[in-house]
Protein backbone atom coordinates (compact mmCIF):
# COMPACT_ATOMS: atom_id res chain seq x y z
CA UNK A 1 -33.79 14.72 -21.90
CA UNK A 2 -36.02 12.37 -20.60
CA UNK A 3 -36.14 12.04 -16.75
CA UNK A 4 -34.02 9.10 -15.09
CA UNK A 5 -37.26 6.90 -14.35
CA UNK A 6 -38.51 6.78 -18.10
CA UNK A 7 -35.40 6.04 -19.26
CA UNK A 8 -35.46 3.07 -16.09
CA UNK A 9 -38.27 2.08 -17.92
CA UNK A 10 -37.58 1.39 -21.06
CA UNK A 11 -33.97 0.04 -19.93
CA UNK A 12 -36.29 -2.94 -17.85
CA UNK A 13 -37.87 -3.80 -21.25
CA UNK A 14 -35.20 -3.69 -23.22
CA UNK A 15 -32.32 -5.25 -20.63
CA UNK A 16 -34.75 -7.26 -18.14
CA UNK A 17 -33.74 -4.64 -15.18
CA UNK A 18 -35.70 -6.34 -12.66
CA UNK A 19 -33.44 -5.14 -9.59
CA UNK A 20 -33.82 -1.40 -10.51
CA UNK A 21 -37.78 -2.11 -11.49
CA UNK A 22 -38.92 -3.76 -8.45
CA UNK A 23 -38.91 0.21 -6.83
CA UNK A 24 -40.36 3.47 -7.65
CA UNK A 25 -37.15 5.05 -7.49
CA UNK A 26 -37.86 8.75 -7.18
CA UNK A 27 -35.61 10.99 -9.20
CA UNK A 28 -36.97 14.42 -8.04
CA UNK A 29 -34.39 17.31 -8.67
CA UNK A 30 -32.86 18.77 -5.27
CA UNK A 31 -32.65 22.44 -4.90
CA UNK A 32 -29.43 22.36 -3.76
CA UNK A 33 -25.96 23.58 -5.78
CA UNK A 34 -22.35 23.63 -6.21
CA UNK A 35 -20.57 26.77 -4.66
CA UNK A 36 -17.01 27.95 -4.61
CA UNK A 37 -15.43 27.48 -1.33
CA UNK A 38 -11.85 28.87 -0.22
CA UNK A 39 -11.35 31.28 -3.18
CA UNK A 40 -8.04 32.50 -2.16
CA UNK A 41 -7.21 28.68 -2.51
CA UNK A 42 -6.18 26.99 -5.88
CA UNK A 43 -4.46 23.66 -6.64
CA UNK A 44 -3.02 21.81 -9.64
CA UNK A 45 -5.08 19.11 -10.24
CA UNK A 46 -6.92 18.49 -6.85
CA UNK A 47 -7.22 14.93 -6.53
CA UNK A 48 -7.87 14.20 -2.58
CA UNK A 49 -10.08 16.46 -0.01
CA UNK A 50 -9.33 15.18 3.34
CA UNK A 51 -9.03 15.82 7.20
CA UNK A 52 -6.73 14.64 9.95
CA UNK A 53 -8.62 13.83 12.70
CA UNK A 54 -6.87 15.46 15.26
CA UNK A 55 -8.97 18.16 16.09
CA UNK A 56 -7.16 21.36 14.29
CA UNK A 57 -9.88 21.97 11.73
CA UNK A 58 -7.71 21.86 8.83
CA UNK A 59 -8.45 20.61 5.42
CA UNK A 60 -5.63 19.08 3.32
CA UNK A 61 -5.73 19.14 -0.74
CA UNK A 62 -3.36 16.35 -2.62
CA UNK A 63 -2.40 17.52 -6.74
CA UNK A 64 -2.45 15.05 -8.66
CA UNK A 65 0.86 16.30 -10.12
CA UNK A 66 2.47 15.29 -6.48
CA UNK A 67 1.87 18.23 -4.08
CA UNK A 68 -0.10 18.36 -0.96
CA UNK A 69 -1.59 21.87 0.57
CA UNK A 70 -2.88 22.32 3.61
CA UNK A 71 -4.76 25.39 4.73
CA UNK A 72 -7.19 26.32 7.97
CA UNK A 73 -11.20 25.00 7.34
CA UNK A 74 -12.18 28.72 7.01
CA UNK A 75 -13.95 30.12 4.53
CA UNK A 76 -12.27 33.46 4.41
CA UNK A 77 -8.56 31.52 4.45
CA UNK A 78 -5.97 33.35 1.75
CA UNK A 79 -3.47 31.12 2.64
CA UNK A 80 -2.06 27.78 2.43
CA UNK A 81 1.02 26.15 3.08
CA UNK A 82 2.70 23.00 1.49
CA UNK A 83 1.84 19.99 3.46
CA UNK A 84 4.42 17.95 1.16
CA UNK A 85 5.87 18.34 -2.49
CA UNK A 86 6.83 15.03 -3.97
CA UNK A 87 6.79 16.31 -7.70
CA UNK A 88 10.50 15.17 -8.22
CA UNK A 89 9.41 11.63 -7.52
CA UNK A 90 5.65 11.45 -9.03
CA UNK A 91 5.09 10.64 -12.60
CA UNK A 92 2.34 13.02 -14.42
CA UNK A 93 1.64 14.08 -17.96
CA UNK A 94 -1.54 15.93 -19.14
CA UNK A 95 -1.44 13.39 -22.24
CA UNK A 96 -1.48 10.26 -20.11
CA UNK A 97 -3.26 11.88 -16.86
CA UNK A 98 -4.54 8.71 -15.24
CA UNK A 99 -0.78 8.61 -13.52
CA UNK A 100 0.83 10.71 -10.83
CA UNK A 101 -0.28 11.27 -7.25
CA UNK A 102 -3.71 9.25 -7.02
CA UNK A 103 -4.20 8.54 -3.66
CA UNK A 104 -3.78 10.20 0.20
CA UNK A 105 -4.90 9.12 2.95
CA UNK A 106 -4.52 10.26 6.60
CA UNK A 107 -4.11 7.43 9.32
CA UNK A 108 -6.79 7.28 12.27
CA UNK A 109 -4.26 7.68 15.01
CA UNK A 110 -2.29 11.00 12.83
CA UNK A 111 -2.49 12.85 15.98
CA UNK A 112 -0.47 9.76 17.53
CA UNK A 113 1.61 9.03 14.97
CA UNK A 114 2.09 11.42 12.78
CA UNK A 115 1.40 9.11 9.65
CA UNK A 116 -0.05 9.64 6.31
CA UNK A 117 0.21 7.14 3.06
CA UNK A 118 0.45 8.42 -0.17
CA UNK A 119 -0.45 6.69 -3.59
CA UNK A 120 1.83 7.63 -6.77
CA UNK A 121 3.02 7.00 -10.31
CA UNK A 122 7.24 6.61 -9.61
CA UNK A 123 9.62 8.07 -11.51
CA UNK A 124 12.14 5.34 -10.69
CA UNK A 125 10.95 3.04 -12.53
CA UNK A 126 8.21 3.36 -16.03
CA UNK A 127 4.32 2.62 -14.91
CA UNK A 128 4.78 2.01 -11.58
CA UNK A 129 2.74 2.54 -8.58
CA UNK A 130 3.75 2.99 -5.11
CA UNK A 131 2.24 3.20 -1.87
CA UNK A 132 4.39 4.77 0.85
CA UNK A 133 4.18 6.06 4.62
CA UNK A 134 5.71 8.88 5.55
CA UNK A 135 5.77 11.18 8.65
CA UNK A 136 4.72 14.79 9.60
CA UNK A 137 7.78 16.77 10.84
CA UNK A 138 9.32 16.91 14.69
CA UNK A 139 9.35 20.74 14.28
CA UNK A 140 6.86 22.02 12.10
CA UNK A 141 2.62 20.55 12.53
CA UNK A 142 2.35 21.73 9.06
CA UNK A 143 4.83 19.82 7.00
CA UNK A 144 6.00 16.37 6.53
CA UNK A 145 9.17 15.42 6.83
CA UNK A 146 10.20 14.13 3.13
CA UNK A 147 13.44 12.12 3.96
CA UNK A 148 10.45 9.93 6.51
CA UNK A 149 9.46 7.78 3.16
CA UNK A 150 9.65 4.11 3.50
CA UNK A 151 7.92 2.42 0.63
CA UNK A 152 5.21 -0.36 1.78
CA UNK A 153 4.19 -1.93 -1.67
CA UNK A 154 5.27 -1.41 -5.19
CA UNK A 155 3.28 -2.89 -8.33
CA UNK A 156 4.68 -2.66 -11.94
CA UNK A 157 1.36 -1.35 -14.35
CA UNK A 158 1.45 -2.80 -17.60
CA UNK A 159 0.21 0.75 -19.35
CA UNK A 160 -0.30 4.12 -18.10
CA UNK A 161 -4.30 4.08 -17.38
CA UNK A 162 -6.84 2.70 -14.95
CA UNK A 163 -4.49 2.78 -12.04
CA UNK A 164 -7.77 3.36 -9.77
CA UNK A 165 -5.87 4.82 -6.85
CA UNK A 166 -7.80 5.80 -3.94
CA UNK A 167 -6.11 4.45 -0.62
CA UNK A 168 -8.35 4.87 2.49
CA UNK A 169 -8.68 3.26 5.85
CA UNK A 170 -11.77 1.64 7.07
CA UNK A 171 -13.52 1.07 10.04
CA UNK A 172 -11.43 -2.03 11.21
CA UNK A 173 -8.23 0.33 10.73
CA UNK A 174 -6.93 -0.88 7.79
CA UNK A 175 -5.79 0.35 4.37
CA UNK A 176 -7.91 -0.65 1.64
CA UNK A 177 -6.10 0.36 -1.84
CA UNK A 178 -8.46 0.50 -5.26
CA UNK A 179 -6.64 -0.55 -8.03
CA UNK A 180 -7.89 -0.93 -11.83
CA UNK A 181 -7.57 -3.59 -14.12
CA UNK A 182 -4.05 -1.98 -15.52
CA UNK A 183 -5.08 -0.08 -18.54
CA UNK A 184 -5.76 -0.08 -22.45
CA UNK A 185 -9.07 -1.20 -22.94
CA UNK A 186 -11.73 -4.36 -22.83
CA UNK A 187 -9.42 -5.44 -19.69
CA UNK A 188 -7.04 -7.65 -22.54
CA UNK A 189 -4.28 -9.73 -19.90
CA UNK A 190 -8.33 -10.86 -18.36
CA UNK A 191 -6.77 -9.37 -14.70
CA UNK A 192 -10.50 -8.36 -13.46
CA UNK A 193 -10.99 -12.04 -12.86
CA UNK A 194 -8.06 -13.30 -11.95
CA UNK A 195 -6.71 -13.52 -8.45
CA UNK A 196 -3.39 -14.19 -9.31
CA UNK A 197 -2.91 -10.61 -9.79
CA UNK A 198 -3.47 -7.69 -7.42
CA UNK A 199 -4.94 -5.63 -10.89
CA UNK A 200 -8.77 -5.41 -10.91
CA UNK A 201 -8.78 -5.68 -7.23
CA UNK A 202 -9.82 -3.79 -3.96
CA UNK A 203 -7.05 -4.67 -1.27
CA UNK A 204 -6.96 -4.55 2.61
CA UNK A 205 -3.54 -4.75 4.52
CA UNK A 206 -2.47 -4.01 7.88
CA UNK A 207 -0.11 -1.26 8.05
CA UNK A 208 0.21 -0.96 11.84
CA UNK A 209 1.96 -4.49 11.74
CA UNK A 210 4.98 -5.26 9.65
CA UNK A 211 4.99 -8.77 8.38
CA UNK A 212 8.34 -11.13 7.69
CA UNK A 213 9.70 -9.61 4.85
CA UNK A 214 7.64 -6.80 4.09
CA UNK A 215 6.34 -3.47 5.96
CA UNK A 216 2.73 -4.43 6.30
CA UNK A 217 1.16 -7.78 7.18
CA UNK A 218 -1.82 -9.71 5.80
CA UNK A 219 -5.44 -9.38 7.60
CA UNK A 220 -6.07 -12.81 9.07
CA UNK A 221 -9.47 -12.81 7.83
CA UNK A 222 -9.00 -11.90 4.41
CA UNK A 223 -11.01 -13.59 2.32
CA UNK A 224 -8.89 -15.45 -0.32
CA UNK A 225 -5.99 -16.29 1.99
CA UNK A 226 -6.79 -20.38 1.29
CA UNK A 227 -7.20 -20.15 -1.99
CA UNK A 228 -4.04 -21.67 -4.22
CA UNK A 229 -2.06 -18.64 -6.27
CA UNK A 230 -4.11 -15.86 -4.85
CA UNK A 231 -3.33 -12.52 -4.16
CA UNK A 232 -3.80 -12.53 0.03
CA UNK A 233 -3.99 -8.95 -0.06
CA UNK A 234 -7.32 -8.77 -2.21
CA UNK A 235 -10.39 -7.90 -0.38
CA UNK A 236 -13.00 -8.08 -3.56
CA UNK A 237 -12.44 -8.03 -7.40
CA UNK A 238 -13.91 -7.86 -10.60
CA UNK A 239 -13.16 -4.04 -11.03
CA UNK A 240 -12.59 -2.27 -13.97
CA UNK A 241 -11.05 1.12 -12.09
CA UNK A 242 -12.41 2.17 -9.19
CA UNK A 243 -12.73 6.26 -9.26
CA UNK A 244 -13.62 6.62 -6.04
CA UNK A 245 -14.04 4.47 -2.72
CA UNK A 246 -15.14 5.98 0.41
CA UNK A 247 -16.40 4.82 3.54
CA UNK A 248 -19.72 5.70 5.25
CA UNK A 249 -18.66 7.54 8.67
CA UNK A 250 -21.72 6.43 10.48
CA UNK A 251 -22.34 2.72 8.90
CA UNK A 252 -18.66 1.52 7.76
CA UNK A 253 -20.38 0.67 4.68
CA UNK A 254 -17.88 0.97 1.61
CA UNK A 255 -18.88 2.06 -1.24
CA UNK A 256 -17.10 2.38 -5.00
CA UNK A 257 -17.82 3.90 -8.20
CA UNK A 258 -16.61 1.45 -11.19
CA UNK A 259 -15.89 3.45 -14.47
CA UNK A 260 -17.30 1.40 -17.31
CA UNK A 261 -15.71 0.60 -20.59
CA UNK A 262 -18.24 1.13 -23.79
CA UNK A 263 -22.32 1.45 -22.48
CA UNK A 264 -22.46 1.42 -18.43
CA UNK A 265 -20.86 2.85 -15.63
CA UNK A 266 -21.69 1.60 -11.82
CA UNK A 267 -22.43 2.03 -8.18
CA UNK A 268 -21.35 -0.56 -5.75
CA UNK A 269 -21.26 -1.79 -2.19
CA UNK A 270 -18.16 -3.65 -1.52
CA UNK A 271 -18.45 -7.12 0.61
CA UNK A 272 -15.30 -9.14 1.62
CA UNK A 273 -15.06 -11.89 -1.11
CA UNK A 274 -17.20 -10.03 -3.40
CA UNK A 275 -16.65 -10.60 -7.36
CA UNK A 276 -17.98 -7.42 -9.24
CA UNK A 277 -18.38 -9.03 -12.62
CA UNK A 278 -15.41 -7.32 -15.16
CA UNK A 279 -14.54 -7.96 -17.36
CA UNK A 280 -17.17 -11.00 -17.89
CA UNK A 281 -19.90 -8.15 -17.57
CA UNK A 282 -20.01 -4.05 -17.34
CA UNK A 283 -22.19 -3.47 -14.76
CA UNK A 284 -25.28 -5.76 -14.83
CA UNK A 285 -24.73 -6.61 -19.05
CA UNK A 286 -22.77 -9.40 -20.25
CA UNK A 287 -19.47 -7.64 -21.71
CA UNK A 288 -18.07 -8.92 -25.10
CA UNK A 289 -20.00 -12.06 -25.71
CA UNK A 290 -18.38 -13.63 -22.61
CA UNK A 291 -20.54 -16.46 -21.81
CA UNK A 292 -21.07 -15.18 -18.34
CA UNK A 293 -24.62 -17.13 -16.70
CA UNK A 294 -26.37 -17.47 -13.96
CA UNK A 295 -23.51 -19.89 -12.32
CA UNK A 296 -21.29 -17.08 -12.54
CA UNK A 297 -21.01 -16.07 -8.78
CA UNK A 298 -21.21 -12.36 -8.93
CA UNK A 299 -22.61 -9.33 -7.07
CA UNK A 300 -24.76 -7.02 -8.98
CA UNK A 301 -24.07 -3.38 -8.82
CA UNK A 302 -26.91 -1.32 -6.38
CA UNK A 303 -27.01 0.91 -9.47
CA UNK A 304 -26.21 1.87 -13.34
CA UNK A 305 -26.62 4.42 -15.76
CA UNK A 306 -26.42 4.37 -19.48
CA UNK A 307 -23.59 6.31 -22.00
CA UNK A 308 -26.50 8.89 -22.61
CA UNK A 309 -26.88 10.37 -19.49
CA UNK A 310 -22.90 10.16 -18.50
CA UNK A 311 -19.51 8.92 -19.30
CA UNK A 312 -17.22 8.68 -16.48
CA UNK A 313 -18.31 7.88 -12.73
CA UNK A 314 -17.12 9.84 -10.14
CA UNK A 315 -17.63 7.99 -6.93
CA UNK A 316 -18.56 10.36 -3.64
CA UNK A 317 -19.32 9.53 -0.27
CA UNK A 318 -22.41 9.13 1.98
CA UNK A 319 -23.15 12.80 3.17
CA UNK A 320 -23.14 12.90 6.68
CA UNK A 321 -22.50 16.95 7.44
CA UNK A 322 -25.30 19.09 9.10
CA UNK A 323 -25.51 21.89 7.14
CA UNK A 324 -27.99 19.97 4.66
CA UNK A 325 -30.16 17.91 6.19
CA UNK A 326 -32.32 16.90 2.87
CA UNK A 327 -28.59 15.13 1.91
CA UNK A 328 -28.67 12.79 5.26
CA UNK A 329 -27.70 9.56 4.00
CA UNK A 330 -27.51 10.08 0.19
CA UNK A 331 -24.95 8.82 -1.57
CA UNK A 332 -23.27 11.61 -3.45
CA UNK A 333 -21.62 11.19 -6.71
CA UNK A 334 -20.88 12.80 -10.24
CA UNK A 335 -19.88 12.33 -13.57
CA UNK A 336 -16.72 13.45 -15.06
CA UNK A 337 -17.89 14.12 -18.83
CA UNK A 338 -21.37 15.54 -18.33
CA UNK A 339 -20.25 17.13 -14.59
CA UNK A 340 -23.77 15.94 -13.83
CA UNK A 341 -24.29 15.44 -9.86
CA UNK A 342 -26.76 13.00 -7.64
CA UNK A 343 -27.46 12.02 -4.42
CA UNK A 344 -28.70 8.53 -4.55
CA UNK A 345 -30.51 6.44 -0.99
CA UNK A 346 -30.54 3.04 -0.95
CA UNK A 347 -32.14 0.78 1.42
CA UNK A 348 -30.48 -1.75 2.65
CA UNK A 349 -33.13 -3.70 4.05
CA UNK A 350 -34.82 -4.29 0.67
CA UNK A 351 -31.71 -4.25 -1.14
CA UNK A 352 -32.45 -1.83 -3.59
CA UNK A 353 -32.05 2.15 -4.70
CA UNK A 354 -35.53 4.10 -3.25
CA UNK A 355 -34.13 7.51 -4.53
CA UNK A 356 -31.53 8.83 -7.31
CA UNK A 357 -32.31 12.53 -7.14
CA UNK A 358 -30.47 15.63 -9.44
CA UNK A 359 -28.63 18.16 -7.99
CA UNK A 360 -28.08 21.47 -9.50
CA UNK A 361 -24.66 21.27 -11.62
CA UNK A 362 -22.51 23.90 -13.63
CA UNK A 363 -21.19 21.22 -15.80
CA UNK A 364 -17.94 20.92 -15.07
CA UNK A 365 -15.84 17.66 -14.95
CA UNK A 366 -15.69 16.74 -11.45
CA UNK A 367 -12.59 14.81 -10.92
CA UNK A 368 -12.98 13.69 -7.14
CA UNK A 369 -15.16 14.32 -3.64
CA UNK A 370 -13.70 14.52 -0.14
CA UNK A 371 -15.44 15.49 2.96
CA UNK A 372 -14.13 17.32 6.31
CA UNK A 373 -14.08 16.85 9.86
CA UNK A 374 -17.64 17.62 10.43
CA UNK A 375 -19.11 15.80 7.52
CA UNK A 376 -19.53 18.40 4.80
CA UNK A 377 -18.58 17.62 1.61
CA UNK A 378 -16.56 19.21 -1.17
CA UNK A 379 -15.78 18.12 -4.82
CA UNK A 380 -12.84 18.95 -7.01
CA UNK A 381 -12.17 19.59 -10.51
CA UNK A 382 -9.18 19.82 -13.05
CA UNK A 383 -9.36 23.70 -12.73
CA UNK A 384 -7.67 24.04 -9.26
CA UNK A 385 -10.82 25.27 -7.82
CA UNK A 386 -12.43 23.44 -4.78
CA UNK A 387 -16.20 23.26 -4.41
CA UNK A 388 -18.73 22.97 -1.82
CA UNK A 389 -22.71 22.51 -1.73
CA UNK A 390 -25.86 25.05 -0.71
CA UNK A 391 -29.21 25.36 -0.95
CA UNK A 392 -30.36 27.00 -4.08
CA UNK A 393 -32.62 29.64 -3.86
């Protein structure tokens, strides 16, 4: 296959690609490869990789069928123990597999609080998404107390795919929730661009502080909190279905992987405000003749690659671990139909992407990255198996 810059090439003559032209973007493969970690350790459908930052060295593994393990950060563990099994309540079927437990995230004060929010597919009520709190138990570290649930937001789908999902706090401590553009395909009920609905949309609420009538209260500088019919809880929008958002440890910045529709998929930084484009455009194209022009107010993505070289973004996080220093700062992320991996530097001075570089892969559909307490960072794939990164010999 031709290498990543000729194919830059002739995509700049072709599409006018003048963001990714104006570097020499160097796309030299990394020795470095995918190794089994914890093989004692297998899980339906691993979905989340996450710590609590508390200080006990444990990693915790969501299913995407609606369990969550939790086992020591050892690599010669044999055992783990169920964090929290919510399968009688999560919707998932192997035929419709974009449902079910799609989000976890751990709050920033856990080892205060005991808190963790969970993202799932209902089964009280048909293509329905829920985010809930709930709290670990008074007697045991390792479990959470089920009967703890109180629901924070609830949003009716209208079909069973692009539910996005991921649900993580950022820097400011609050809850940002990626949500798709609710399903079928070519975005039909136009939600990417309409703020009148929370579908298509990256959201930021404040969990900490109930509001009137709800359990979580509206950031007060939110950007769309003035405008007439809006959503106050959207953050940015213009998403198709965000699979995954993560936040740099060391910089804050966010970054999101958009899953395209029929040509592109995309990398992108999220802003406060921002409006990503769908479905007017799929990544920097104009998207079913839609008209969209320069008047259009919308942020390019840093990055894009073609239907030929993969079909389904998997978006990582910035590496920050020490155990692979050639990673420092790269962007790691992978695609879900080729199981091809990169790490990708941008600069953010120049505004543009100085390096998208190979690393080795075995193929194999890579459904979602998570990192641990120190930085190092795993990926997960439909097979139960979890996965880490070495240097190849």
């Amino acid at each position: 296959m031709k290498s990543l810059r000729t194919c830059l090439s002739v995509l700049t003559l072709v599409f006018g690609l003048a963001t990714f032209a104006s570097a020499e973007v160097d796309t030299t493969p990394l020795a470095i490869k995918p190794v089994r970690v914890f093989s004692e350790i297998m899980v339906d459908r691993p979905i989340v990789v996450t710590y609590a930052n508390d200080g006990t060295n444990r990693l915790f593994v969501a299913s995407q069928k609606g369990k969550i393990h939790v086992f020591e950060n050892d690599p010669n563990v044999e055992e783990d123990d169920i964090f929290l099994d919510l399968t009688s309540k999560v919707v998932y079927d192997d035929k419709k597999n974009e449902e079910g437990l799609l989000g976890f995230a751990i709050h920033p004060k856990f080892k205060e609080n005991g808190e963790i929010y969970i993202y799932y597919t209902t089964t009280d009520a048909p293509h329905t998404s829920v985010i809930s709190r709930f709290k670990v138990s008074a007697d045991d570290p390792n479990k959470i107390d089920p009967a703890s649930e109180a629901e924070i937001w609830r949003l009716p789908q209208p079909y069973w795919n692009h539910n996005g999902g991921t649900i993580a706090f950022g820097p400011d401590g609050y809850l940002y929730i990626g949500l798709g553009d609710g399903g079928k395909g070519g975005d039909p009920h136009e939600n990417g661009q309409n703020l009148d609905t929370w579908l298509g949309s990256i959201l930021r609420i404040n969990v900490d502080k109930p509001g009137r009538d709800q359990e979580y209260s509206i950031p007060q500088d939110n950007p769309f909190l003035e405008v007439k019919s809006a959503k106050r809880e959207i953050y940015a929008y213009g998403l198709r279905n965000v699979w995954r958002l993560a936040f740099d440890r060391k910089t804050g910045v966010c970054w999101a992987g958009d899953v395209g529709q029929d040509l592109w998929e995309e990398i992108n930084i999220i802003t406060k405000g921002g409006n990503y484009g769908w479905n007017k455009r799929e990544a920097m194209h104009q998207f079913n003749n839609s008209g969209v022009d320069a008047n259009d107010k919308m942020i390019d993505p840093i990055w894009e690659y073609h239907h030929d070289i993969g079909k389904s973004i998997t978006g990582g996080t910035v590496y920050r671990g020490t155990k692979l220093p050639e990673l420092e700062g790269a962007y790691i992320y992978g695609d879900y139909v080729t199981g091809k991996i990169w790490a990708l530097w941008y600069d953010f001075d120049k505004k543009e992407v100085i390096a998208n570089r190979e690393l080795q892969s075995e193929n194999l559909p890579i459904m979602s990255f998570g990192e641990d307490a120190e930085g190092e960072l795993y990926f997960t794939t439909p097979f139960g198996a979890i996965y880490g990164f070495a240097k190849a010999e």
